[in-house]
N, C-alpha and C. Protein backbone atom coordinates (compact mmCIF):
# COMPACT_ATOMS: atom_id res chain seq x y z
N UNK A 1 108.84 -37.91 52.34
CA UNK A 1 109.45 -37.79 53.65
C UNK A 1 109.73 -39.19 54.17
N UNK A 2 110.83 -39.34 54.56
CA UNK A 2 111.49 -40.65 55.06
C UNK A 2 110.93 -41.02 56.38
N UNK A 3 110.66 -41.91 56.88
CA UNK A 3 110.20 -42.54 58.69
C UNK A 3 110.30 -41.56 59.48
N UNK A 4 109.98 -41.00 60.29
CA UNK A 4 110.65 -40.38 61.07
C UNK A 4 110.00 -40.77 62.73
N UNK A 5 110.60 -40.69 63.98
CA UNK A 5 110.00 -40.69 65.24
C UNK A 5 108.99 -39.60 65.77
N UNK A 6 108.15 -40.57 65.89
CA UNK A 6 107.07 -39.43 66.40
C UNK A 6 107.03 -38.55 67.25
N UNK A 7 108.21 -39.10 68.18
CA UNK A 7 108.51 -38.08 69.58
C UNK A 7 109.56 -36.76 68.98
N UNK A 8 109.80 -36.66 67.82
CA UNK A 8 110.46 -35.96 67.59
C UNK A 8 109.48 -34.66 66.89
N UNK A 9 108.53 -34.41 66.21
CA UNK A 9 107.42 -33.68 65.96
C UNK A 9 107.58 -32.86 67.57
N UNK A 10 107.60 -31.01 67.63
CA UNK A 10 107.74 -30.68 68.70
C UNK A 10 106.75 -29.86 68.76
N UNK A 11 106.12 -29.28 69.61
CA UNK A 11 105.10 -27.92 69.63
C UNK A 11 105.77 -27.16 70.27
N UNK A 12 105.80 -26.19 69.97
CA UNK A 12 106.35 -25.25 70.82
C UNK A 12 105.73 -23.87 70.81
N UNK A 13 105.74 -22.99 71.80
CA UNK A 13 104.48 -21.35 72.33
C UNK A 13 105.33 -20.51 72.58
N UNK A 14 104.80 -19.12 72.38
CA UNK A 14 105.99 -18.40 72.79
C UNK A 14 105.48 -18.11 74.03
N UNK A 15 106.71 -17.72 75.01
CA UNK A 15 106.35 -17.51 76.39
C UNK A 15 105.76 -15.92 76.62
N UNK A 16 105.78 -15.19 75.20
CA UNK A 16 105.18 -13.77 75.42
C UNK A 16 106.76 -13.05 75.32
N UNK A 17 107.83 -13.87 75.71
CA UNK A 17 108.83 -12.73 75.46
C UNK A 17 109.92 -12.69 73.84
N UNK A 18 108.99 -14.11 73.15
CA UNK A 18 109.59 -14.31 71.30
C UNK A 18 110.89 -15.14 71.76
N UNK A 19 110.36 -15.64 72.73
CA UNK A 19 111.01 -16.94 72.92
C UNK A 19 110.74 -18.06 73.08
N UNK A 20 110.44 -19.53 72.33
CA UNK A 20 109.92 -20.13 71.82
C UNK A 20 109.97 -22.04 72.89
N UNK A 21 109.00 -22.42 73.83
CA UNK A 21 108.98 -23.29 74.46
C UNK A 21 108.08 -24.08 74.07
N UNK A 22 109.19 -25.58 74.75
CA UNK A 22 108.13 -26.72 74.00
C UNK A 22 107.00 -26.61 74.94
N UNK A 23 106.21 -27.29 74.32
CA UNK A 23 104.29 -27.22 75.55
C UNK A 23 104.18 -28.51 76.07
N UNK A 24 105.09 -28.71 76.92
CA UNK A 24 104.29 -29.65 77.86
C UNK A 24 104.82 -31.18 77.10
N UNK A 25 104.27 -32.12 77.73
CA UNK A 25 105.53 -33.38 76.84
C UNK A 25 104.01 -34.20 76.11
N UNK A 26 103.77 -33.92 75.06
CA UNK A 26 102.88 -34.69 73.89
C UNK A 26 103.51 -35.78 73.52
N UNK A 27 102.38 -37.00 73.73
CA UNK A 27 102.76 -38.10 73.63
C UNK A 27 102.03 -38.61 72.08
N UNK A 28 101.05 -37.91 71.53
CA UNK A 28 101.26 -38.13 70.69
C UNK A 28 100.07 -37.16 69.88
N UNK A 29 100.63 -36.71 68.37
CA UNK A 29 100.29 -35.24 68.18
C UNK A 29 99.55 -35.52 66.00
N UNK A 30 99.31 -34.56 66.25
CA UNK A 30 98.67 -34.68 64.76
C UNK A 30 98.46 -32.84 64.29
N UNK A 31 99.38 -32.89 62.75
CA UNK A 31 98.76 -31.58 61.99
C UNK A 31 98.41 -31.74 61.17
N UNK A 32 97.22 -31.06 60.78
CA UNK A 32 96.54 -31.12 59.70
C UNK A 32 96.08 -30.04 58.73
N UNK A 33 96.32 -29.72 57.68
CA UNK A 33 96.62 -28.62 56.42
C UNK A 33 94.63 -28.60 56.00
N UNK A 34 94.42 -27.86 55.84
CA UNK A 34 92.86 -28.06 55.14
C UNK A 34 92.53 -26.98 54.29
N UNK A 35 91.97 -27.06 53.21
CA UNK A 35 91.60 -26.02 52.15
C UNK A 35 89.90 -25.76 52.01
N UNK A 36 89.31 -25.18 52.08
CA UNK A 36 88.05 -24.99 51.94
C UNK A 36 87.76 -24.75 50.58
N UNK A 37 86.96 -25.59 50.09
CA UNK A 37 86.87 -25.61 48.53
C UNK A 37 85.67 -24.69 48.03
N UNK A 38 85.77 -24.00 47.31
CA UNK A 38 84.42 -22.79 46.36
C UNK A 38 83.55 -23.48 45.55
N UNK A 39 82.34 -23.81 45.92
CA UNK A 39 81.81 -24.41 44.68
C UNK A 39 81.29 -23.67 43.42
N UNK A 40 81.30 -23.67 41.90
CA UNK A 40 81.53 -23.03 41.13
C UNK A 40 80.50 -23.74 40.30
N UNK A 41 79.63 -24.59 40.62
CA UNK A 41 78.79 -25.59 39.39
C UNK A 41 77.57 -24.88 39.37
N UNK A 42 77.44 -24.73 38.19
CA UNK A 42 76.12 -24.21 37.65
C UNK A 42 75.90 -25.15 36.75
N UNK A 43 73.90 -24.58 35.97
CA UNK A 43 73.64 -25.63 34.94
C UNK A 43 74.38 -25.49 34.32
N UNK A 44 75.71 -25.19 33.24
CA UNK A 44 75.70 -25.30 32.26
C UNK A 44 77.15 -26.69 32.82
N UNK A 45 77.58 -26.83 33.83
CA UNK A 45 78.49 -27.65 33.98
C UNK A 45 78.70 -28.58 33.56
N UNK A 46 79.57 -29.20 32.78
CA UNK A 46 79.51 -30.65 31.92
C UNK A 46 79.04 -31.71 32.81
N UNK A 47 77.99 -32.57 32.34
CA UNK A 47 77.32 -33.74 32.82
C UNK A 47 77.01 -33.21 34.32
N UNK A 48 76.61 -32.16 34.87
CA UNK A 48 76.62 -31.77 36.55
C UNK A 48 77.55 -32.11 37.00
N UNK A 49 78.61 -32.18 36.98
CA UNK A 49 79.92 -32.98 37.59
C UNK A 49 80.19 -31.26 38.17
N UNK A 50 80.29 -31.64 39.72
CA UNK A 50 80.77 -30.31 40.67
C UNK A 50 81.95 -29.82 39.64
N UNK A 51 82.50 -28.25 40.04
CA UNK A 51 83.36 -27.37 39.89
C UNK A 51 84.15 -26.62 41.05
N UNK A 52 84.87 -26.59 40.80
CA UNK A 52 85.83 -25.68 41.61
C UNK A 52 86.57 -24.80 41.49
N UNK A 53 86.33 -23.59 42.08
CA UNK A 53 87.11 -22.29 42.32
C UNK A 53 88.93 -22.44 42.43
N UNK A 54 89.36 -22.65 41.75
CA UNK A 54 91.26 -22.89 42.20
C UNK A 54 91.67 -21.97 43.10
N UNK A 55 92.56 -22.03 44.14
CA UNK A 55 92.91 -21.29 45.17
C UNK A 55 91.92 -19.86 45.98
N UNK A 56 91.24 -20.58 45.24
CA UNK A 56 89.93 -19.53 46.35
C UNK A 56 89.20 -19.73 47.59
N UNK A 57 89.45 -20.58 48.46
CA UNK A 57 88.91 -21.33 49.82
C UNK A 57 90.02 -20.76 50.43
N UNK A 58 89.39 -20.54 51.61
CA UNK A 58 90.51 -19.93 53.02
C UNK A 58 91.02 -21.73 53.32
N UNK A 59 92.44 -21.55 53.44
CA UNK A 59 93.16 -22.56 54.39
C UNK A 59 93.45 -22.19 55.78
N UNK A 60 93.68 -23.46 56.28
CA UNK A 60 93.97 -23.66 57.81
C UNK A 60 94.28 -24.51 58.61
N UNK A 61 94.92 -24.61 59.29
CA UNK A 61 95.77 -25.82 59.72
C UNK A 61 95.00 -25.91 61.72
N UNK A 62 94.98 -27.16 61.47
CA UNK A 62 94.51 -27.69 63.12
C UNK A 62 95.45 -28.72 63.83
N UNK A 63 96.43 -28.38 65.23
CA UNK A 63 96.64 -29.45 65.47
C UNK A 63 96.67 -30.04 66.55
N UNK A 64 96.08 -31.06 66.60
CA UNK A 64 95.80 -31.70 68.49
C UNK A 64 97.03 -32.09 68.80
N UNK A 65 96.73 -33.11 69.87
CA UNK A 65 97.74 -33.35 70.65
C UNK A 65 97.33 -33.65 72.27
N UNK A 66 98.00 -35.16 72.55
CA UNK A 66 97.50 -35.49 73.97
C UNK A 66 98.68 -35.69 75.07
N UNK A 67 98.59 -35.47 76.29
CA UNK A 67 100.24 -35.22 76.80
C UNK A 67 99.75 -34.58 77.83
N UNK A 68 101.49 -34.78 78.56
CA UNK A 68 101.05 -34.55 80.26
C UNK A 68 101.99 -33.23 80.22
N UNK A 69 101.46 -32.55 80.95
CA UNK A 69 102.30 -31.63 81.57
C UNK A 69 103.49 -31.67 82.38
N UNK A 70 104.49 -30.81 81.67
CA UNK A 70 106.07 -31.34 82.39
C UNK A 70 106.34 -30.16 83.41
N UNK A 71 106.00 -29.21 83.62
CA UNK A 71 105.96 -28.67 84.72
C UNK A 71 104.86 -27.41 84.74
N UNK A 72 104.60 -26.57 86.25
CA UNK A 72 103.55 -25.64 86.48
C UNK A 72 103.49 -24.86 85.53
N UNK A 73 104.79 -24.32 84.62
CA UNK A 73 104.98 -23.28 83.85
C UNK A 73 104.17 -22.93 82.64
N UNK A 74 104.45 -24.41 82.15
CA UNK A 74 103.87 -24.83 81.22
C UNK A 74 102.32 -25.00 81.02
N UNK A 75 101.83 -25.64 82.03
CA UNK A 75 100.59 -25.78 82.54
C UNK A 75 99.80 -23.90 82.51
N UNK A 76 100.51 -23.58 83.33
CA UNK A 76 99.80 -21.86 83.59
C UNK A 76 99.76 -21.24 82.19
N UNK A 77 100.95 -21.28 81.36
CA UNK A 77 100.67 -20.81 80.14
C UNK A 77 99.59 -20.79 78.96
N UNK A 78 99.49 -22.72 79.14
CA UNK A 78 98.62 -22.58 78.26
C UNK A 78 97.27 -22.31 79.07
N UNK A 79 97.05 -22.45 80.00
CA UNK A 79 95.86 -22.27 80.67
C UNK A 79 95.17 -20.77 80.35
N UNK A 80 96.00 -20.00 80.61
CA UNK A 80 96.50 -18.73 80.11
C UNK A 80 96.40 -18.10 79.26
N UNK A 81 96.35 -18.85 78.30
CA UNK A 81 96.30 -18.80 76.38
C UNK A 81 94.77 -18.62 75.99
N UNK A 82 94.03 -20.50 76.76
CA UNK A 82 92.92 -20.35 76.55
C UNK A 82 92.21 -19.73 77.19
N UNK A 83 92.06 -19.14 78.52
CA UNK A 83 90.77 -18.93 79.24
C UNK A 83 90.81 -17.20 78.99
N UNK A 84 92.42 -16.48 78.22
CA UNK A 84 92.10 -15.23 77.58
C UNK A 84 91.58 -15.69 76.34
N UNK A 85 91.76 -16.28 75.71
CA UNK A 85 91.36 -16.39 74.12
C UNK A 85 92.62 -15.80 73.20
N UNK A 86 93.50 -16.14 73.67
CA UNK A 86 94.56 -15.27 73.40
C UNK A 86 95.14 -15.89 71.71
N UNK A 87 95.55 -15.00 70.77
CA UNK A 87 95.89 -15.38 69.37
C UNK A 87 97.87 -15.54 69.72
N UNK A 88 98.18 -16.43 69.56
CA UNK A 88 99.76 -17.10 70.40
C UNK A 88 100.42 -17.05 69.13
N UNK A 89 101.58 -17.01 69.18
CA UNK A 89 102.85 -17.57 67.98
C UNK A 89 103.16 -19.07 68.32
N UNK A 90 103.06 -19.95 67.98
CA UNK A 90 102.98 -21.27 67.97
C UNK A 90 104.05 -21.61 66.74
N UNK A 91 105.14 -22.97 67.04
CA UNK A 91 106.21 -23.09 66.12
C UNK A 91 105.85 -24.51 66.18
N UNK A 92 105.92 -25.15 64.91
CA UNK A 92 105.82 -26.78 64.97
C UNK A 92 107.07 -27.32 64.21
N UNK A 93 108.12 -27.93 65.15
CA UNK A 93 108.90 -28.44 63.89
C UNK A 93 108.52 -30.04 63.61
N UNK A 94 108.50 -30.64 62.16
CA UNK A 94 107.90 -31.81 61.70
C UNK A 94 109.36 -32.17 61.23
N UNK A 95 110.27 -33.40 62.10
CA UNK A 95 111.71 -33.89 61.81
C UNK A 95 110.92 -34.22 59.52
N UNK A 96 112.43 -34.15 58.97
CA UNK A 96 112.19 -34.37 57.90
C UNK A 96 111.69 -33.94 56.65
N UNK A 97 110.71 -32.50 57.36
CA UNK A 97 109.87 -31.96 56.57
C UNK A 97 110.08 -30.53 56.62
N UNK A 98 110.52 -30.08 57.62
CA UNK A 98 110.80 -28.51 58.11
C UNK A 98 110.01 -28.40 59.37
N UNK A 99 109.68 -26.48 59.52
CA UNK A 99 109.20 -26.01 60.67
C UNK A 99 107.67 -24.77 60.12
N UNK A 100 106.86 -24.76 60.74
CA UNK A 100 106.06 -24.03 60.55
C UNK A 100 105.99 -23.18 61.25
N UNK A 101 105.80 -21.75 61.38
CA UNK A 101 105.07 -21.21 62.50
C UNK A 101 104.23 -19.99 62.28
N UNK A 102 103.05 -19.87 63.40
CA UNK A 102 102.20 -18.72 63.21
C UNK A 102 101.46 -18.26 64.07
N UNK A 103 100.56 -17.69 63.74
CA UNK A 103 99.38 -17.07 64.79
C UNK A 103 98.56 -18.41 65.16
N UNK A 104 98.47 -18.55 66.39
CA UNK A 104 97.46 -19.96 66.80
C UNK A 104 96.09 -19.43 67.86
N UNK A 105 95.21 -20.20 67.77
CA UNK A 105 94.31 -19.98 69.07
C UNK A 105 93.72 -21.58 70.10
N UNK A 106 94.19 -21.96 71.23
CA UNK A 106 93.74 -22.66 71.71
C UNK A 106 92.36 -22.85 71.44
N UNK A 107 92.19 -24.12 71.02
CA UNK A 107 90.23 -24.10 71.14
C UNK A 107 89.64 -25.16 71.63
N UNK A 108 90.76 -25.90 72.28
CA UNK A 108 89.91 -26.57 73.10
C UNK A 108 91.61 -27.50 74.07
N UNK A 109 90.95 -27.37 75.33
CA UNK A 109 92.27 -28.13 76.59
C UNK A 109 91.22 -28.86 77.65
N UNK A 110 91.55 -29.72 77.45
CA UNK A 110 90.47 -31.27 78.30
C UNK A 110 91.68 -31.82 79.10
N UNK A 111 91.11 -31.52 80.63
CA UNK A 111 91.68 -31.89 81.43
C UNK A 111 91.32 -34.05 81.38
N UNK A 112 92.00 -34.82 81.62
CA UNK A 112 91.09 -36.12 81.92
C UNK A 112 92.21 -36.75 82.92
N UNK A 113 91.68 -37.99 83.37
CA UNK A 113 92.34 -38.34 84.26
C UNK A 113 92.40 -39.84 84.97
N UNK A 114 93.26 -40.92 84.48
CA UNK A 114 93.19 -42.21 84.86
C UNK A 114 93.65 -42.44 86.22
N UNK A 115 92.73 -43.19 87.46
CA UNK A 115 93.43 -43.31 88.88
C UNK A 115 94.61 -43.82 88.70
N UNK A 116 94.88 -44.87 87.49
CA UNK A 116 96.37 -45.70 87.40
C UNK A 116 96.98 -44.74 87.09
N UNK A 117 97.07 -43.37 86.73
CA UNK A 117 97.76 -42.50 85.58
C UNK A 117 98.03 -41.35 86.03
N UNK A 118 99.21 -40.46 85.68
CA UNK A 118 98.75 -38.92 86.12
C UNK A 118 97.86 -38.42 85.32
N UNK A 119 97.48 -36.73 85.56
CA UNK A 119 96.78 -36.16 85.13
C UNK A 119 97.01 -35.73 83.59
N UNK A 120 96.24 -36.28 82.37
CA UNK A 120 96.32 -35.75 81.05
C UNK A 120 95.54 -34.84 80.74
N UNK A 121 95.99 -34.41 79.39
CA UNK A 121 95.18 -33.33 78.68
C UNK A 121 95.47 -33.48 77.13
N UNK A 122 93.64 -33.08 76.60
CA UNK A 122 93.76 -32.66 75.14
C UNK A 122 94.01 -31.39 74.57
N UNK A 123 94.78 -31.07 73.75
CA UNK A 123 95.04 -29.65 73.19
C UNK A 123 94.65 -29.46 71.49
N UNK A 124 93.87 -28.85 71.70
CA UNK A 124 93.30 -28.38 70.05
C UNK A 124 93.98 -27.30 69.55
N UNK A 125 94.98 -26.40 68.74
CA UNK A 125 95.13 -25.05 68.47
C UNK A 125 94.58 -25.20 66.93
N UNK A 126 94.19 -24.35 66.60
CA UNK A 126 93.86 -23.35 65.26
C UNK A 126 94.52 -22.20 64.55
N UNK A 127 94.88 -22.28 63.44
CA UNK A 127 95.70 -21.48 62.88
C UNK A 127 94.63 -19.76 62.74
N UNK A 128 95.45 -18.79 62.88
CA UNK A 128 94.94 -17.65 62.87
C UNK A 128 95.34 -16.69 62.12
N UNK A 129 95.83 -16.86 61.46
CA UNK A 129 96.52 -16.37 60.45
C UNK A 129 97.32 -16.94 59.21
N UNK A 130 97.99 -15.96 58.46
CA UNK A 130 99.09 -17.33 57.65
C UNK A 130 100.39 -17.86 58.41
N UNK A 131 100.76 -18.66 57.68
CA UNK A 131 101.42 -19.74 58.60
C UNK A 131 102.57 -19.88 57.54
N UNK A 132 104.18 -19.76 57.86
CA UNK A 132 105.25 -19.79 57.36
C UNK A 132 105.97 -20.48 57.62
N UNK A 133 106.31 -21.62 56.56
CA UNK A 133 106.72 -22.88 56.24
C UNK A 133 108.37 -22.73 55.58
N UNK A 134 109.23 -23.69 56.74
CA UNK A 134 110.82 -23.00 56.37
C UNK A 134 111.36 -24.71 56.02
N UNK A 135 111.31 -24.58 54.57
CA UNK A 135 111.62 -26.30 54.61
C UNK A 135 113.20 -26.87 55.41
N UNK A 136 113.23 -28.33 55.68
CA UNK A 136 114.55 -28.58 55.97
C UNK A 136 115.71 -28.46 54.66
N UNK A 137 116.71 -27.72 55.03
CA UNK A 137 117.98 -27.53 53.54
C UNK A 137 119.21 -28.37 53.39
């Protein structure tokens, strides 16, 4: 994948009606793919050197993100999301690479707050399902 601008990575929630809004203006964001690995080593394993199960660990994707809120709407939504526990359709497009999207769950929104600064927040979501990956063509 070639350079790309970071402000261009988007999050976006559905508003509940499968219509798909960005969350709020993230200043700067991170996804992350993870595989849970099976361990498979017994004595007879050459020299004890661990083993592994091939495609047998649940995957799951986590992705933060820190950023101010661009208006009430936005704000109420996700507020909304987390304090039901609610399982969301969440769309990430990554410029360069494609778009993902899936079942998400807020798991964590940290209000913080610099007197020089407006009001920020951290956003954690968690993948909840599988997650469908539409490369760029």
């Amino acid at each position: 994948m070639a350079a790309q601008a970071g402000k261009d990575l988007l999050v976006k929630l559905d508003d509940g009606t499968g219509n798909f809004v960005t969350v709020a203006g993230l200043r700067t964001r991170q996804l992350t793919f993870n595989a849970d690995a099976v361990d498979v080593t017994d004595q007879d394993s050459v020299g004890r050197w661990r083993e592994l199960l091939a495609g047998a660990g649940a995957r799951h994707a986590t992705i933060t993100g820190t950023g101010i809120f661009k208006d009430a709407a936005s704000d109420a939504l996700m507020q909304q999301s987390f304090f039901a526990g609610l399982v969301k359709s969440f769309q990430f497009i990554v410029p360069g690479f494609g778009t993902l999207q899936g079942a998400f769950v807020i798991t964590a929104l940290v209000y913080k707050a610099d007197h020089a600064q407006g009001v920020m927040f951290d956003l954690t979501v968690e993948s909840a399902g599988a997650i469908a990956f539409t490369a760029l063509s």
